[in-house]
Every structure is written in C-alpha cells, then in structure tokens.
N, C-alpha and C. Protein backbone atom coordinates (compact mmCIF):
# COMPACT_ATOMS: atom_id res chain seq x y z
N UNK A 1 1.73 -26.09 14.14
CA UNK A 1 0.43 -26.67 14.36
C UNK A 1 -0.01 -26.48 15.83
N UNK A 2 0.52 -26.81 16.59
CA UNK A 2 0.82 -26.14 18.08
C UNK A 2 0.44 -24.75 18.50
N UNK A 3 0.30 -23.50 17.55
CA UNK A 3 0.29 -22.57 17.71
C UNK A 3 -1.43 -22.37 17.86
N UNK A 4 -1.70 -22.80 16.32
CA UNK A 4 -2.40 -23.09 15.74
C UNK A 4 -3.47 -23.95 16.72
N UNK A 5 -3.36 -24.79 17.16
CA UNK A 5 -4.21 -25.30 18.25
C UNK A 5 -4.83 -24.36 19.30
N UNK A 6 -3.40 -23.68 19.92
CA UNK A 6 -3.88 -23.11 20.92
C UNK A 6 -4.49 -21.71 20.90
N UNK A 7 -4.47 -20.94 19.66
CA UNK A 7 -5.31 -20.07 19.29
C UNK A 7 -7.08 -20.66 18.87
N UNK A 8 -7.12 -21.76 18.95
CA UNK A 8 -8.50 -22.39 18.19
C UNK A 8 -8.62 -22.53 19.90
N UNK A 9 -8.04 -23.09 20.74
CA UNK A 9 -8.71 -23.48 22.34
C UNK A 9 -8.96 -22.42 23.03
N UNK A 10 -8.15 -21.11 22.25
CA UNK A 10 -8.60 -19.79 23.48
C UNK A 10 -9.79 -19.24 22.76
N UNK A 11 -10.08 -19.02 21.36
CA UNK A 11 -10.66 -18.81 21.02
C UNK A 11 -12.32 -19.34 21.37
N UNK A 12 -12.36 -21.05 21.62
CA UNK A 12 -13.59 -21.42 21.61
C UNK A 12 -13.98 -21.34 23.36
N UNK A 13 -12.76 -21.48 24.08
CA UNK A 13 -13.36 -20.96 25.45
C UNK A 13 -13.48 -19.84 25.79
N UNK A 14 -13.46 -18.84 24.97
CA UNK A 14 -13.86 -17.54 24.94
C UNK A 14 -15.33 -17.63 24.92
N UNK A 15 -15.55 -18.04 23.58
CA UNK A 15 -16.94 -18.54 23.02
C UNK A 15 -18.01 -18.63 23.84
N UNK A 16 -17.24 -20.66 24.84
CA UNK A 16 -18.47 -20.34 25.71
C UNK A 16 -18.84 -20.02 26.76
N UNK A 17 -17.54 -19.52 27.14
CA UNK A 17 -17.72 -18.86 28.63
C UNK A 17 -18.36 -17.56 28.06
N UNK A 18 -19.05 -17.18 26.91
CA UNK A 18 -19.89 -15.90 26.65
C UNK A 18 -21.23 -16.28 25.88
N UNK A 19 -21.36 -17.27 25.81
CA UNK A 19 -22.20 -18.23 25.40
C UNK A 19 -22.67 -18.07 24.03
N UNK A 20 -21.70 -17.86 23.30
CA UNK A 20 -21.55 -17.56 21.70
C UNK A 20 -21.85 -18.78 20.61
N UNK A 21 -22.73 -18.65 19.68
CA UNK A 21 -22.86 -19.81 19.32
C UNK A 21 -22.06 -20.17 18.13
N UNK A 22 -20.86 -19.14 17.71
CA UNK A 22 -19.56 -19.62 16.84
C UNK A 22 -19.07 -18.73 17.17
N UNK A 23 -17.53 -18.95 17.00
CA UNK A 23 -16.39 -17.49 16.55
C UNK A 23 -15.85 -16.84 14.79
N UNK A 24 -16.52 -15.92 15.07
CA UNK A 24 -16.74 -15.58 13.21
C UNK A 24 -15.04 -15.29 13.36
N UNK A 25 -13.79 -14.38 14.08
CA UNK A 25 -13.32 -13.98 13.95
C UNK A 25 -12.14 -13.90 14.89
N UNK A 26 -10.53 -14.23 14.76
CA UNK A 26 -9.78 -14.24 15.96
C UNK A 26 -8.35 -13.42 15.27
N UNK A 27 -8.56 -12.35 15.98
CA UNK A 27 -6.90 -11.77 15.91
C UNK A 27 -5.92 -11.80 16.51
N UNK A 28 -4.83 -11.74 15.87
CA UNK A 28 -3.76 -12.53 16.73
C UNK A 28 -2.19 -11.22 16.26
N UNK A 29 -1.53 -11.23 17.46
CA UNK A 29 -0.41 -10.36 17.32
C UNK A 29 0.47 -11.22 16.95
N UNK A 30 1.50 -11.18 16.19
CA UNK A 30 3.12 -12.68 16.33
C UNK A 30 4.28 -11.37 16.05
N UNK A 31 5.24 -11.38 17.10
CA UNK A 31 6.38 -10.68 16.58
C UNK A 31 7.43 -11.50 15.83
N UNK A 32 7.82 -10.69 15.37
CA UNK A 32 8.75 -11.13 14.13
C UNK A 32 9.75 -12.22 14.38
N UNK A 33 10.36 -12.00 15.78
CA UNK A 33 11.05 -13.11 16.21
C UNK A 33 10.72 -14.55 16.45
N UNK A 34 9.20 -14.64 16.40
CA UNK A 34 8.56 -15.97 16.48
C UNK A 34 8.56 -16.53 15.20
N UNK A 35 9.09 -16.26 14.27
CA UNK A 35 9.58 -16.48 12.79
C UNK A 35 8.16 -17.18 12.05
N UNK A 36 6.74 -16.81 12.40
CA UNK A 36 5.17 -17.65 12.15
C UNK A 36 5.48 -17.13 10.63
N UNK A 37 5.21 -17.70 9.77
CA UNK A 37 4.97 -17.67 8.44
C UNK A 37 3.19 -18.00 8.20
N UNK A 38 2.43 -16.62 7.87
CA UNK A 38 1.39 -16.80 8.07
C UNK A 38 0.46 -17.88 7.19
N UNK A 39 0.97 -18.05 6.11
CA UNK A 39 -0.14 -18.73 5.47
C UNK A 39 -0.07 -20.29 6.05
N UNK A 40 1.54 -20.79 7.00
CA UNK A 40 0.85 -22.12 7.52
C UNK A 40 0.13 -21.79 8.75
N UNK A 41 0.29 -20.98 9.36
CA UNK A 41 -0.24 -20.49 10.38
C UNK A 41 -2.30 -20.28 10.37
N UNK A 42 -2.02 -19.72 9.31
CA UNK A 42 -4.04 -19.80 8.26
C UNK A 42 -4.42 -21.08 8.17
N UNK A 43 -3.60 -21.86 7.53
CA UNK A 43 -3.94 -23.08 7.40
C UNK A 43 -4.01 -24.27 8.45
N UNK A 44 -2.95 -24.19 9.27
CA UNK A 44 -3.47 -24.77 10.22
C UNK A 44 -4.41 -25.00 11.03
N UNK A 45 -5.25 -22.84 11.45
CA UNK A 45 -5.79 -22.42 12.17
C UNK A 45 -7.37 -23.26 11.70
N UNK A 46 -7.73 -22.86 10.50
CA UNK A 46 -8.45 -23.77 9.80
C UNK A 46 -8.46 -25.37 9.99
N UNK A 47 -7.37 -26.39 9.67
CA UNK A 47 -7.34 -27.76 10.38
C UNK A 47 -8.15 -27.88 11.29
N UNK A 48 -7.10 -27.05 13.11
CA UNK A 48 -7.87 -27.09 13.91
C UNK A 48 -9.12 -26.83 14.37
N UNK A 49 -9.77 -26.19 13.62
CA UNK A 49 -10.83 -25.43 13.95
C UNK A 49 -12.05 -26.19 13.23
N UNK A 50 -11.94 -27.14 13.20
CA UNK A 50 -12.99 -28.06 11.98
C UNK A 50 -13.60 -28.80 13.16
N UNK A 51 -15.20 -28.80 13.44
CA UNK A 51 -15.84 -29.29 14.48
C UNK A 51 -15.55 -28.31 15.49
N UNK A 52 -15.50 -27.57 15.52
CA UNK A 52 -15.46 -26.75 16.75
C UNK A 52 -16.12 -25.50 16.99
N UNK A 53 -16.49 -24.93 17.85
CA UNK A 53 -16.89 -23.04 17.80
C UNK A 53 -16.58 -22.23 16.71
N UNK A 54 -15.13 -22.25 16.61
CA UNK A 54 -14.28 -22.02 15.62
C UNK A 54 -13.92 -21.99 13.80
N UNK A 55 -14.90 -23.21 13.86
CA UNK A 55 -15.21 -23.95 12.63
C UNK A 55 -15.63 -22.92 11.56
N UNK A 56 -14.65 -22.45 10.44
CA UNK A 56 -14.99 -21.58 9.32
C UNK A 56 -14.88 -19.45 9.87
N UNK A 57 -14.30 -20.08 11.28
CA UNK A 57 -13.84 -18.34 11.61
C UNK A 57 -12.31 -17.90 10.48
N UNK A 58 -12.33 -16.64 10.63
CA UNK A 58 -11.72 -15.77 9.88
C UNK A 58 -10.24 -15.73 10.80
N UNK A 59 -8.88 -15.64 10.79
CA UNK A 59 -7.46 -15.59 11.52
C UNK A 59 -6.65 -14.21 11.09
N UNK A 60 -7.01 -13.18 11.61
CA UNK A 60 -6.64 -11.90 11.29
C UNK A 60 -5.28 -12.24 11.92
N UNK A 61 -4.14 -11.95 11.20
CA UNK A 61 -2.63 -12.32 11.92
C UNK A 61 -1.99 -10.87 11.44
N UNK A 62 -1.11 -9.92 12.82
CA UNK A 62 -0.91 -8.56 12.89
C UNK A 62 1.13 -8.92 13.17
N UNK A 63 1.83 -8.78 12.20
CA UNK A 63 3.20 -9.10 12.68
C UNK A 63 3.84 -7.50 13.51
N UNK A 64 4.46 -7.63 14.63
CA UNK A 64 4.96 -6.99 15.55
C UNK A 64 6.64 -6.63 15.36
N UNK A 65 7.31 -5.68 14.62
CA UNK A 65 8.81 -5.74 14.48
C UNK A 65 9.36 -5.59 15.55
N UNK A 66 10.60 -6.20 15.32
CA UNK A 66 11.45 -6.54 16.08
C UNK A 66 12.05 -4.84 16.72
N UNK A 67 11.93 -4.52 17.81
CA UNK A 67 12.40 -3.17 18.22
C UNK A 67 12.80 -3.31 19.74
N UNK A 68 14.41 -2.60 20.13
CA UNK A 68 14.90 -2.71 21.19
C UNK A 68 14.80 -1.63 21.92
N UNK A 69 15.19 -1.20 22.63
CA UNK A 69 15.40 -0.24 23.50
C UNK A 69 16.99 -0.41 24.30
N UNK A 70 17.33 0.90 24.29
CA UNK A 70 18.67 1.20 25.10
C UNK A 70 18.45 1.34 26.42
N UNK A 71 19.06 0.68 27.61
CA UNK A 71 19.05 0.89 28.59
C UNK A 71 19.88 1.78 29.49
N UNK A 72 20.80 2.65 28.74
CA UNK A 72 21.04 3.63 28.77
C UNK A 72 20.85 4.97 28.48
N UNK A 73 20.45 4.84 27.08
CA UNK A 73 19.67 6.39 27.23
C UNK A 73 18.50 6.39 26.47
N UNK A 74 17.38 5.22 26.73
CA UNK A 74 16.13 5.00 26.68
C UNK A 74 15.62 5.48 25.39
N UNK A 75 16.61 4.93 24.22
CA UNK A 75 16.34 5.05 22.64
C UNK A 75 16.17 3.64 22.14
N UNK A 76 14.52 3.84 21.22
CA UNK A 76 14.03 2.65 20.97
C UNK A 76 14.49 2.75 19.25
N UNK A 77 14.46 1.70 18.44
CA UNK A 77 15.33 1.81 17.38
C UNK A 77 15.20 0.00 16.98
N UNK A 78 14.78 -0.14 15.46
CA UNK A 78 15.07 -1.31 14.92
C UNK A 78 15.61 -2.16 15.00
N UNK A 79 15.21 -3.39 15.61
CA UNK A 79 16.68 -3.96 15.94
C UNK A 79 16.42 -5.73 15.02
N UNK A 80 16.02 -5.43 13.84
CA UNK A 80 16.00 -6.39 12.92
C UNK A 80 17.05 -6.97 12.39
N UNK A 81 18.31 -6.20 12.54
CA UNK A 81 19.71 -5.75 11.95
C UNK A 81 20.59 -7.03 13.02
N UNK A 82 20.12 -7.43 14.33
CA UNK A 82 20.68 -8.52 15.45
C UNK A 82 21.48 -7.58 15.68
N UNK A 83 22.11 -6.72 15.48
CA UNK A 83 23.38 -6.08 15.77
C UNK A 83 23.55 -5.77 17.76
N UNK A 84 22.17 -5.68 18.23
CA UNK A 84 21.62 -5.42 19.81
C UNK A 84 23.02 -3.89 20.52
N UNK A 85 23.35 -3.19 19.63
CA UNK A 85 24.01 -2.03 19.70
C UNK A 85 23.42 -0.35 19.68
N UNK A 86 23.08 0.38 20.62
CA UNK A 86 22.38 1.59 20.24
C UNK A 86 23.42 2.36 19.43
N UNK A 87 22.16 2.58 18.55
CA UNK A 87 22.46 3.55 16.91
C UNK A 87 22.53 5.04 17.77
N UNK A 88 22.23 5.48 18.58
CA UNK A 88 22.61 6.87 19.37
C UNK A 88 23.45 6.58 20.22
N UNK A 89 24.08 5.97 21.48
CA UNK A 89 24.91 6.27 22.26
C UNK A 89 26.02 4.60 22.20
N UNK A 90 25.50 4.19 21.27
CA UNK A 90 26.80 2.69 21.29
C UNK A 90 26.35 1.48 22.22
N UNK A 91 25.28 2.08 23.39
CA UNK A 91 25.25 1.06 24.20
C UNK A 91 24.95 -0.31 24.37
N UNK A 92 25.25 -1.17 24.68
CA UNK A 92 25.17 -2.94 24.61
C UNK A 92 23.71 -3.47 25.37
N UNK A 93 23.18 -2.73 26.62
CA UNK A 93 22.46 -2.84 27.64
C UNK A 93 20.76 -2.66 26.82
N UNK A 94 21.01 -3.83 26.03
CA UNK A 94 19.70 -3.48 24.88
C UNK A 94 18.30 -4.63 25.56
N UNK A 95 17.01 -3.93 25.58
CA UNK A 95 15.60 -4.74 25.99
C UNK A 95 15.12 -4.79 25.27
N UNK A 96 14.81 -5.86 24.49
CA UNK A 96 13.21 -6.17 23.27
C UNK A 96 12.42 -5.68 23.84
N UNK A 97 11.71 -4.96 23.40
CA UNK A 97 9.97 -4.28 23.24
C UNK A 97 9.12 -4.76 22.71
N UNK A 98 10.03 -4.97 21.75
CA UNK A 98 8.51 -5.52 20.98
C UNK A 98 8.99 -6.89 19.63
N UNK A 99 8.65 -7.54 18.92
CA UNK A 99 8.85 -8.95 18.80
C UNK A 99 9.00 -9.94 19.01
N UNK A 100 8.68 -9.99 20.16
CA UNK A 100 9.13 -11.35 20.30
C UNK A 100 7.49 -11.99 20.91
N UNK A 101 6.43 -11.22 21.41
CA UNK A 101 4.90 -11.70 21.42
C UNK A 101 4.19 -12.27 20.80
N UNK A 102 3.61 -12.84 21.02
CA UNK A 102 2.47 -13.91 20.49
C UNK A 102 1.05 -14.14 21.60
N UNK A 103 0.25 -13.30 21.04
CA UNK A 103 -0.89 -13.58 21.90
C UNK A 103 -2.49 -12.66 20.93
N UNK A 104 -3.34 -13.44 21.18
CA UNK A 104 -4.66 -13.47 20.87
C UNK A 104 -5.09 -11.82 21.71
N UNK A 105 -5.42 -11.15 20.03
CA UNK A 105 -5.40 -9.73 20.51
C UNK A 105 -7.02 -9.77 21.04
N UNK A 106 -7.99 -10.31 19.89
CA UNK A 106 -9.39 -10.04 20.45
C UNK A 106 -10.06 -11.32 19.11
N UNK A 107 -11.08 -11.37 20.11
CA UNK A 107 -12.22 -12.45 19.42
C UNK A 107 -13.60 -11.98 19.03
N UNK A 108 -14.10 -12.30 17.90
CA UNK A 108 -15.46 -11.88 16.95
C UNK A 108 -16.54 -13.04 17.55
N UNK A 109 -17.19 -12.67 18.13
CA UNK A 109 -17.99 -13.90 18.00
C UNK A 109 -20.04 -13.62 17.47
N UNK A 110 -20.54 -15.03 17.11
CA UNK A 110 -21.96 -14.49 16.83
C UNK A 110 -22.77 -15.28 18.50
C-alpha cells in the first residue's frame, strides 16, 4: 500500500507542477526482486488515487528481470537461479543490473 501511495504522490505532483487537470496514465518499472505482485499493486494504486489528480488514471506496471553481471569478465546473464556464479568464467564478483528498481517510468496527463 506504501508503494502504492507513493506512485499516486509522484504522480499528482507531476500533475501540478505542469498544471494538468488529471493524470489519465502512470508507468511504472518494478524489478523482479521487489517481489510487487501486480494486481495488489492495481488495486491499491486505485484506493489511493480516489480524490485526487490521479483519480480513475490507468497503472501501466513493466516487470524488470533479475540480471547480474560478472565483474570479472563483464558477462551479463540471468540471475533468477540466486546461484550469483558466472555461467562463463565461474566468477563470484557478481553486480545486479537490473531487478532490483522501482521507479515511475513516465506520466500521461490531460
């Protein structure tokens, strides 16, 4: 619900710092590691958004897989598996890239 809030507060100060008179539309990135299960995530977004800018906008939600990178020989590769081991050279020295984000890609507004 938390999430959910704070996508409805960036969303409506988007709004009127552009002086929009609703937000038809808010997309949102979540990587996989943030474990968002979208339909409470819809539903909430909706809750919050009742009386607000927001009120009856659309929650486009884009999930981001989980993918590491080797810090040894700079091979990016699935890393849904937890295993945090490169599938080319063995190495341990592993960086998330990508899953683990959560942020408001872009806003629709009228």
């Amino acid at each position: 619900m938390a999430i959910a809030r704070s996508i409805v507060d960036i969303a409506v100060a988007a709004a009127q710092r552009e002086n929009a008179g609703r937000v038809v539309r808010v997309n949102v990135l979540a990587g996989e590691l943030r474990a968002i299960i979208p339909a409470q995530l819809i539903y909430y977004f909706g809750v919050m958004s009742q009386d607000t800018l927001a009120d009856g906008a659309h929650l486009g939600l884009e999930t981001a897989p989980l993918v590491g990178r080797c810090s040894d020989c700079d091979e990016e590769f699935d890393a849904r598996d937890c295993s945090l081991v490169c599938p080319g050279c063995n190495g341990q020295d592993i960086q998330m890239v990508s899953g683990t984000e959560l942020r408001v890609q872009s806003i629709e507004v009228d």
